[in-house]
PDB file of N, CA and C in Angstrom:
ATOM      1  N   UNK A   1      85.657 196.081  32.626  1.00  0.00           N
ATOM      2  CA  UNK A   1      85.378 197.319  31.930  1.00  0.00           C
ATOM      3  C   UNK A   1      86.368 197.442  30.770  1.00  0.00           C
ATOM      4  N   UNK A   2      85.952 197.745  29.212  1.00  0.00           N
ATOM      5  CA  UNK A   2      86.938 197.614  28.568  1.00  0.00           C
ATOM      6  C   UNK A   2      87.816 198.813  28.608  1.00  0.00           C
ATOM      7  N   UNK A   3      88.767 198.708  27.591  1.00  0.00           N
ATOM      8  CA  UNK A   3      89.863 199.384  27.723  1.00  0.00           C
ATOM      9  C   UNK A   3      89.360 200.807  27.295  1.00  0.00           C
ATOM     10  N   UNK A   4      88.834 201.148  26.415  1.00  0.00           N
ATOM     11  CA  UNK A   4      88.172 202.520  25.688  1.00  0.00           C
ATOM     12  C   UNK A   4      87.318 202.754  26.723  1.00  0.00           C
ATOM     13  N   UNK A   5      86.533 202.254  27.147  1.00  0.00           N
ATOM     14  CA  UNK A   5      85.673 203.356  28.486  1.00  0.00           C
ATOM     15  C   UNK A   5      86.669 203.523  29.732  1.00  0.00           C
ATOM     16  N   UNK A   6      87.752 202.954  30.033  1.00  0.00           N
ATOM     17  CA  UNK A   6      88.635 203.641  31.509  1.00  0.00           C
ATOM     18  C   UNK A   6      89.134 204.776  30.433  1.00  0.00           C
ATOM     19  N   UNK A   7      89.681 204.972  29.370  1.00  0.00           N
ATOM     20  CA  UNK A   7      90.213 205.958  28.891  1.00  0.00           C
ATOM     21  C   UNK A   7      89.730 207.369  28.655  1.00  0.00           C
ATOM     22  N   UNK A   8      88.472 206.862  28.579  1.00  0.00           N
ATOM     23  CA  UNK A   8      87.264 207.941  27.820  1.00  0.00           C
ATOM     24  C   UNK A   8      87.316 208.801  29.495  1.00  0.00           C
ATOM     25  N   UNK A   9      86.775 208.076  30.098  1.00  0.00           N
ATOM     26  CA  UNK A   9      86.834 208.530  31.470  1.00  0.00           C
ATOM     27  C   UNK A   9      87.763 209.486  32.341  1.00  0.00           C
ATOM     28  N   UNK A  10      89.246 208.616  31.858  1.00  0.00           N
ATOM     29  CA  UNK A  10      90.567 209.420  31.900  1.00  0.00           C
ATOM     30  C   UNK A  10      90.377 210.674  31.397  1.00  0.00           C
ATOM     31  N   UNK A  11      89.965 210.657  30.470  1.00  0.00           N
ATOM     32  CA  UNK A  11      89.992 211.950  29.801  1.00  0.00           C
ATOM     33  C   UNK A  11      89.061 213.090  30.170  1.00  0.00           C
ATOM     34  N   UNK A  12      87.692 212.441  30.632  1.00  0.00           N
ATOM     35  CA  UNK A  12      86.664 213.414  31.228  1.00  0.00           C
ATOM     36  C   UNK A  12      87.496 213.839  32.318  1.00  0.00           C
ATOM     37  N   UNK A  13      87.655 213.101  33.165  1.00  0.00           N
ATOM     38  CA  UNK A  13      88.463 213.468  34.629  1.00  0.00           C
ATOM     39  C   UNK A  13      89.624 214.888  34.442  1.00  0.00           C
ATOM     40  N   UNK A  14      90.539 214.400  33.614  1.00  0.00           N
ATOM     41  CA  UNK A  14      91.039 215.440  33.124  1.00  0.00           C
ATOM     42  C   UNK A  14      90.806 216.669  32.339  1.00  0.00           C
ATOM     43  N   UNK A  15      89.659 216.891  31.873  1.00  0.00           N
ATOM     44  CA  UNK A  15      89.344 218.385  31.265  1.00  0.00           C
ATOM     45  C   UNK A  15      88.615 218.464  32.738  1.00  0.00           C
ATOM     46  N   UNK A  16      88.216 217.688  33.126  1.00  0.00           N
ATOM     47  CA  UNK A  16      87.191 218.439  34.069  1.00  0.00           C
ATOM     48  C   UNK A  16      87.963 219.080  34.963  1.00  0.00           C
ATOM     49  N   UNK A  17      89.457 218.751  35.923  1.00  0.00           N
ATOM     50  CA  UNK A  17      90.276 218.982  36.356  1.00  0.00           C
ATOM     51  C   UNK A  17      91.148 220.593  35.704  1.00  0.00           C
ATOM     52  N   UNK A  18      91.006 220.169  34.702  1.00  0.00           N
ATOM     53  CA  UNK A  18      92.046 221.424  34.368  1.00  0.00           C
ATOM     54  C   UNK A  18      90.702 222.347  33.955  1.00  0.00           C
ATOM     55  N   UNK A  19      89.501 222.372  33.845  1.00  0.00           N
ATOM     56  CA  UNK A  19      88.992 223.053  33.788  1.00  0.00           C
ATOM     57  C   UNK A  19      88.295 223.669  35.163  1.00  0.00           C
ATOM     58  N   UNK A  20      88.432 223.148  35.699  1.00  0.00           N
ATOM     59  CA  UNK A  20      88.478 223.812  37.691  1.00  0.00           C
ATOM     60  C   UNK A  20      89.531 224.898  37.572  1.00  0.00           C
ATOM     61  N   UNK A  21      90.413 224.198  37.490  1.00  0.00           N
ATOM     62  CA  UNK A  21      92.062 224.551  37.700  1.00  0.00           C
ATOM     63  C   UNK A  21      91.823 226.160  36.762  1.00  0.00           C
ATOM     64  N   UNK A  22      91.366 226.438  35.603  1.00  0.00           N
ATOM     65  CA  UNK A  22      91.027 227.322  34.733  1.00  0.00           C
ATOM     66  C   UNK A  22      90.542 228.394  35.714  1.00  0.00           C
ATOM     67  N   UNK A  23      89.363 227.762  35.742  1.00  0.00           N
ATOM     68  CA  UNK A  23      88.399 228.742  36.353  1.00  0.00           C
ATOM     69  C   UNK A  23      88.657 229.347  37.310  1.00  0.00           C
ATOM     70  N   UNK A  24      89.653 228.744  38.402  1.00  0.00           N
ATOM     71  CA  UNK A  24      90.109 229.345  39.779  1.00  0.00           C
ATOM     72  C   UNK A  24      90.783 230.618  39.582  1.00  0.00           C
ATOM     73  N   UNK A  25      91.539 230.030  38.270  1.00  0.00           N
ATOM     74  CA  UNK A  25      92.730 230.834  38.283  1.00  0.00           C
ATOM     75  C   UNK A  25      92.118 232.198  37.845  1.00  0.00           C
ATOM     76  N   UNK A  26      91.400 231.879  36.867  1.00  0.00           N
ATOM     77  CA  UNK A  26      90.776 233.167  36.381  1.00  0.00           C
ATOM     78  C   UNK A  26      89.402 234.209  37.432  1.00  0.00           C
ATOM     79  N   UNK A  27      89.188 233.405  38.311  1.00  0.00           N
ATOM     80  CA  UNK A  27      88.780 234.169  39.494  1.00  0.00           C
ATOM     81  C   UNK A  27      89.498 234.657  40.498  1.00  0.00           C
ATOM     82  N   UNK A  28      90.682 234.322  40.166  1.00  0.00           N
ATOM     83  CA  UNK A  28      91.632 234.765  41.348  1.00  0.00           C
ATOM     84  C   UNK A  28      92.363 236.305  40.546  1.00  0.00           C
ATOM     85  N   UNK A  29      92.414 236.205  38.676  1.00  0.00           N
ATOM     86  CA  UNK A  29      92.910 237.011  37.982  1.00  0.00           C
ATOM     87  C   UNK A  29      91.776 238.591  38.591  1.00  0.00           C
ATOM     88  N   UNK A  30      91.034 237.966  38.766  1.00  0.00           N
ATOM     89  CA  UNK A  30      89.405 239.123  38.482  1.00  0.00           C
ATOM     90  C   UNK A  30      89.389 239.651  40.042  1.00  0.00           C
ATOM     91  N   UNK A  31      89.751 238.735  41.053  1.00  0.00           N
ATOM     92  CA  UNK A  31      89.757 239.252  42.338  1.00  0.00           C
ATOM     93  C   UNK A  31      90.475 239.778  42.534  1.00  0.00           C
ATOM     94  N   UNK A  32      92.287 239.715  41.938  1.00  0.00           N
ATOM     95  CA  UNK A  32      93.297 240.439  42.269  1.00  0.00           C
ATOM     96  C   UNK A  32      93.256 241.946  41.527  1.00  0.00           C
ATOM     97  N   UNK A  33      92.627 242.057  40.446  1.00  0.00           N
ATOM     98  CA  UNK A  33      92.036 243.177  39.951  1.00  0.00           C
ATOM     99  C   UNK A  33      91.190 244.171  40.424  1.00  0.00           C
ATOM    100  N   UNK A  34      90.550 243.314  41.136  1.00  0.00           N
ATOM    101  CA  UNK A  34      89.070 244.080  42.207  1.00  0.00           C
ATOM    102  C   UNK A  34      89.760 244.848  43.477  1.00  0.00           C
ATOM    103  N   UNK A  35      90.613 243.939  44.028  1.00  0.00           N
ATOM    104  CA  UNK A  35      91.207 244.811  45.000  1.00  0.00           C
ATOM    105  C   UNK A  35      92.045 245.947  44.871  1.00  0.00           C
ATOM    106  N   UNK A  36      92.914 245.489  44.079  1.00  0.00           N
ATOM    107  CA  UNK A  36      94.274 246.599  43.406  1.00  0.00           C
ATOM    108  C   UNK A  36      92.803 248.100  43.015  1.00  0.00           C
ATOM    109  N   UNK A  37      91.969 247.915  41.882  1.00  0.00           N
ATOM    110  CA  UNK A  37      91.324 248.977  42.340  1.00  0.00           C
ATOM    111  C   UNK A  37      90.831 249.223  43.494  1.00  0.00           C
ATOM    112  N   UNK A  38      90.211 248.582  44.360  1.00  0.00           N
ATOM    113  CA  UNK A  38      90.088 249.135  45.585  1.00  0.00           C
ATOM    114  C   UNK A  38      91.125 249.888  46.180  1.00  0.00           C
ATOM    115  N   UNK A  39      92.161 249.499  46.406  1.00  0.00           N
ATOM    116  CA  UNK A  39      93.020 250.082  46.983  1.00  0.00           C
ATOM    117  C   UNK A  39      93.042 251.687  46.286  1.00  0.00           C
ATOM    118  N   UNK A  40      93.294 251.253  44.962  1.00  0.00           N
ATOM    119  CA  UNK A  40      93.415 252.713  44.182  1.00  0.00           C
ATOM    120  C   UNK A  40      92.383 253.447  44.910  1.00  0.00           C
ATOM    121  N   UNK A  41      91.199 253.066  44.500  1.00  0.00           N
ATOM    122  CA  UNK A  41      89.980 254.219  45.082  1.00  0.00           C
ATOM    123  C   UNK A  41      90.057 254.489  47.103  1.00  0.00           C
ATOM    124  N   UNK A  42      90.588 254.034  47.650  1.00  0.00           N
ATOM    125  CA  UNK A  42      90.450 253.920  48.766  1.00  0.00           C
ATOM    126  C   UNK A  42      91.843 254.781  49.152  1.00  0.00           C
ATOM    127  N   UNK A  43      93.302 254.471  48.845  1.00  0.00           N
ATOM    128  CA  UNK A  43      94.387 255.264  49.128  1.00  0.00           C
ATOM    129  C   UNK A  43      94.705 256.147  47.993  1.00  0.00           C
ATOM    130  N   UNK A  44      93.941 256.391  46.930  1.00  0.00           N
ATOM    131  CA  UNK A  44      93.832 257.781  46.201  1.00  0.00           C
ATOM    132  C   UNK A  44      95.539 257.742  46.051  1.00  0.00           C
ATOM    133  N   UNK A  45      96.053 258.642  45.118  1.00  0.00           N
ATOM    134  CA  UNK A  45      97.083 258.849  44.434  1.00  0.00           C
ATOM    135  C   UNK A  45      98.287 258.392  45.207  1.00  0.00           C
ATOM    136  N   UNK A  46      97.983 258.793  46.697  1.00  0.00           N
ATOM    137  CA  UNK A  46     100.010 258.814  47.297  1.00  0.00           C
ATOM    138  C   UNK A  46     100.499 257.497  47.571  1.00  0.00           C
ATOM    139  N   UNK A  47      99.939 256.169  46.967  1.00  0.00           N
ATOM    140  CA  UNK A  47     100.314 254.985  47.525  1.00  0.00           C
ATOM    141  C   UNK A  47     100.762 255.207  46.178  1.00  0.00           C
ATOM    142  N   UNK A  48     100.770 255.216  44.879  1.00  0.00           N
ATOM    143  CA  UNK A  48     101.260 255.198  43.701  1.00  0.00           C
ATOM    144  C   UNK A  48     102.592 255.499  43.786  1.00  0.00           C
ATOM    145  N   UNK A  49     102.247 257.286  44.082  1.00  0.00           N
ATOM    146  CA  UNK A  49     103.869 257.997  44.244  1.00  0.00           C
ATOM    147  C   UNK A  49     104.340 258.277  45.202  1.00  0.00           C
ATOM    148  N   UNK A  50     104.880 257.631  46.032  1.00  0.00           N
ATOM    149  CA  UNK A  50     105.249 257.927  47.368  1.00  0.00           C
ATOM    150  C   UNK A  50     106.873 257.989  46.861  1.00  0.00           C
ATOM    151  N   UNK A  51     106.930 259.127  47.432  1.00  0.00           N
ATOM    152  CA  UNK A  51     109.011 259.701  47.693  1.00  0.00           C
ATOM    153  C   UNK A  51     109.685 258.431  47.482  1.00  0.00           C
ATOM    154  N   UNK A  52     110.506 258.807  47.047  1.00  0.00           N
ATOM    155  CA  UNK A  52     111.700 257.109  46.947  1.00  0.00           C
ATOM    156  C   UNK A  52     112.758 257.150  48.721  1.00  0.00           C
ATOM    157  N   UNK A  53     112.834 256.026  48.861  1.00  0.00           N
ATOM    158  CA  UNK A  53     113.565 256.405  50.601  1.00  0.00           C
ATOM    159  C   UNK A  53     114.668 256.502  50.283  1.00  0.00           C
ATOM    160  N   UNK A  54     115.675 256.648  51.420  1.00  0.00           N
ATOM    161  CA  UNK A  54     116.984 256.787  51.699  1.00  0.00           C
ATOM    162  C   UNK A  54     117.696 256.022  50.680  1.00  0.00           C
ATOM    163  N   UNK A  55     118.851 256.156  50.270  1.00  0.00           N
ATOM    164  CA  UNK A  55     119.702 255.263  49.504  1.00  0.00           C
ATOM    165  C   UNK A  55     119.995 254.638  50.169  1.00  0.00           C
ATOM    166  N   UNK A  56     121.185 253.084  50.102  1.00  0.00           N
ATOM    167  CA  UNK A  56     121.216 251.916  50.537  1.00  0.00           C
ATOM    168  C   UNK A  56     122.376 252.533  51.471  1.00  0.00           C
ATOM    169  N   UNK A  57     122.759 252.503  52.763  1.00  0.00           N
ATOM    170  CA  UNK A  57     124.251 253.035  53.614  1.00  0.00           C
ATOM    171  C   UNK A  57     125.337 252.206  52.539  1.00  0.00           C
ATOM    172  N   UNK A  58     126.612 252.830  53.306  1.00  0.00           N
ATOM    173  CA  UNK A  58     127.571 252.361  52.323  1.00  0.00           C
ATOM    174  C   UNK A  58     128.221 250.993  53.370  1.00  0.00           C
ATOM    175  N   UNK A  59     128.954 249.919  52.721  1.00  0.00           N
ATOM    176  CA  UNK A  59     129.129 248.985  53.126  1.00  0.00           C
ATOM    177  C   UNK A  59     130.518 249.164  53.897  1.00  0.00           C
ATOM    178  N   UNK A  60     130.379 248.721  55.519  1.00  0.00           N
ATOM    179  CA  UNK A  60     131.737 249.249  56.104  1.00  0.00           C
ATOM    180  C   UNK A  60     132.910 248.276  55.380  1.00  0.00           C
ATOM    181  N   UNK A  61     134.053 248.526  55.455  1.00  0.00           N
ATOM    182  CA  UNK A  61     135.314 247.917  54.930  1.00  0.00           C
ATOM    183  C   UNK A  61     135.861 246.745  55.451  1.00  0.00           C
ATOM    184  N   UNK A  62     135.238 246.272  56.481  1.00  0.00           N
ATOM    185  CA  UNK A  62     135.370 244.738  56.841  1.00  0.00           C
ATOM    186  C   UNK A  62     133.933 243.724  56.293  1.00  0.00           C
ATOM    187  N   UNK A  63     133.301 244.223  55.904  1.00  0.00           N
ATOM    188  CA  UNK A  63     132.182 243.485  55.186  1.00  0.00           C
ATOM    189  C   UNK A  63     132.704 243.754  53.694  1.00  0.00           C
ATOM    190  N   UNK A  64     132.884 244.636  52.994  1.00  0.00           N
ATOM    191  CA  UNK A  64     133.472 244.434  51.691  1.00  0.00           C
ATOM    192  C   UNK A  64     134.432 243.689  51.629  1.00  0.00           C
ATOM    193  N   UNK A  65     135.673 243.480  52.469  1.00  0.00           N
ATOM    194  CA  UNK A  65     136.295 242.551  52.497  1.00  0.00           C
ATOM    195  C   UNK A  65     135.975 241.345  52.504  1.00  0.00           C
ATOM    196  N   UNK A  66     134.879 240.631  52.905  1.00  0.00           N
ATOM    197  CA  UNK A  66     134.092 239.632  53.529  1.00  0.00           C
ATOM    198  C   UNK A  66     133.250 239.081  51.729  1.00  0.00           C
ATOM    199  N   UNK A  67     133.189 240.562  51.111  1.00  0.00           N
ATOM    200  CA  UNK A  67     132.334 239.980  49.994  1.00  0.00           C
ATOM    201  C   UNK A  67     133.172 239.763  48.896  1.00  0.00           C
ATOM    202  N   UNK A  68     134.577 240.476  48.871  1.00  0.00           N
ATOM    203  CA  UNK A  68     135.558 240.390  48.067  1.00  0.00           C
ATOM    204  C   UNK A  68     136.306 238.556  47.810  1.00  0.00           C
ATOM    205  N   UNK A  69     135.933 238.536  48.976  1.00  0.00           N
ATOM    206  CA  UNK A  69     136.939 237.009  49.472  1.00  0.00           C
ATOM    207  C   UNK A  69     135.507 236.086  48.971  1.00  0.00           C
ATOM    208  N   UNK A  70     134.480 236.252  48.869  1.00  0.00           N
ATOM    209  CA  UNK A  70     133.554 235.350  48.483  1.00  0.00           C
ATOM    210  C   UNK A  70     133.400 235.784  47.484  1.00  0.00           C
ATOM    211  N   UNK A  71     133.652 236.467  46.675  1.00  0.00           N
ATOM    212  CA  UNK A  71     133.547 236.498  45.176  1.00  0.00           C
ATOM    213  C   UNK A  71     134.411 235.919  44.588  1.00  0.00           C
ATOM    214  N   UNK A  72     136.051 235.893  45.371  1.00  0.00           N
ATOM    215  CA  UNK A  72     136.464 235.272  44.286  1.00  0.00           C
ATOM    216  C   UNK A  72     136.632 234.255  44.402  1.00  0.00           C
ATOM    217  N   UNK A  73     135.868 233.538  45.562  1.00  0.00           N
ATOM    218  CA  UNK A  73     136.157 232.153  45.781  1.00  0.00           C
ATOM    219  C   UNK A  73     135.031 231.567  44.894  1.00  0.00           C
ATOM    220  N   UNK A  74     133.715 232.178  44.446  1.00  0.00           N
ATOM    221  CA  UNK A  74     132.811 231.837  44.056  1.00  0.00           C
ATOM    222  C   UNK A  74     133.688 231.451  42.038  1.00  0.00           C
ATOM    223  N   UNK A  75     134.515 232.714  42.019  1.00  0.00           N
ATOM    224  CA  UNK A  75     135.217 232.756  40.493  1.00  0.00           C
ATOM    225  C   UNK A  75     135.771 231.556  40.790  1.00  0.00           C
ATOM    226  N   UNK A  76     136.883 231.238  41.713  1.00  0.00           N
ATOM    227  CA  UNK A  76     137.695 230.387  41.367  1.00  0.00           C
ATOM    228  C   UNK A  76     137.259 228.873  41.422  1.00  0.00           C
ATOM    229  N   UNK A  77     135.464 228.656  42.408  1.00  0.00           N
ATOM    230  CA  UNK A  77     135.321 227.038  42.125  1.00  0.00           C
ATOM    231  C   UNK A  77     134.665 227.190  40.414  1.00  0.00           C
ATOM    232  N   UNK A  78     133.775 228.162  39.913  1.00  0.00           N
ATOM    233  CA  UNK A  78     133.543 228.170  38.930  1.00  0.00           C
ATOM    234  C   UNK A  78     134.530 228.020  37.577  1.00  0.00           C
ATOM    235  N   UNK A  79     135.795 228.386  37.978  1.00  0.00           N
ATOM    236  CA  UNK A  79     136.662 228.073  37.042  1.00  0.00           C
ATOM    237  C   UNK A  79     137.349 226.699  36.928  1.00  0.00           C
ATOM    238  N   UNK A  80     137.489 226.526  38.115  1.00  0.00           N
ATOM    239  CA  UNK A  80     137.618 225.021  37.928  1.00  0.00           C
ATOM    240  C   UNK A  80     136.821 223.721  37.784  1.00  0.00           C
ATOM    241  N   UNK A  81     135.365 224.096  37.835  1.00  0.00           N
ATOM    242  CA  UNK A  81     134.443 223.159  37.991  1.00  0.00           C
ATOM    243  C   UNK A  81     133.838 223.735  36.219  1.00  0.00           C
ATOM    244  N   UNK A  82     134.216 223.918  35.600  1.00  0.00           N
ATOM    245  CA  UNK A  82     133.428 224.424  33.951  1.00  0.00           C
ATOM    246  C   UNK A  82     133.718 222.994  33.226  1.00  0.00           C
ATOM    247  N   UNK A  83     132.395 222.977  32.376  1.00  0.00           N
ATOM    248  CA  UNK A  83     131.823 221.673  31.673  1.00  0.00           C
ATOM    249  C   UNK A  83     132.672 221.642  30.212  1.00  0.00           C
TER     250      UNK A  83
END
């Protein structure tokens, strides 16, 4: 088989491929759209705005310690390991 028809071929194979690959994606764009409205029409406004929760607790003083000592160990290989 000469050399220009495996290529030609190559090349069909490949649009045809990325043109699957296209199409999926863009049915997956259109489905993820379809649902998100669903949801909208189905849980109506309060899934939108729902209250913000609790703030984060505060970190007890043996775990800040814990993150203090890994920060600066994280500074100090970074300072010695710079390009």
């Amino acid at each position: 088989m000469p050399m220009a028809d495996l290529l030609v071929q190559g090349i069909e194979l490949m649009v045809l491929g990325m043109g699957i690959v296209f199409s999926f994606l863009v049915l997956l764009v259109f489905t993820m759209q379809g649902m998100s409205w669903l949801a909208h029409r189905i849980g109506g406004e309060e899934l939108y705005h729902a209250e913000p929760g609790p703030s984060a607790a505060p970190v007890p003083a043996a775990e800040a310690d814990v993150i203090a000592a890994i920060g600066a160990a994280v500074y100090r290989y970074r300072a010695r390991h710079r390009k």
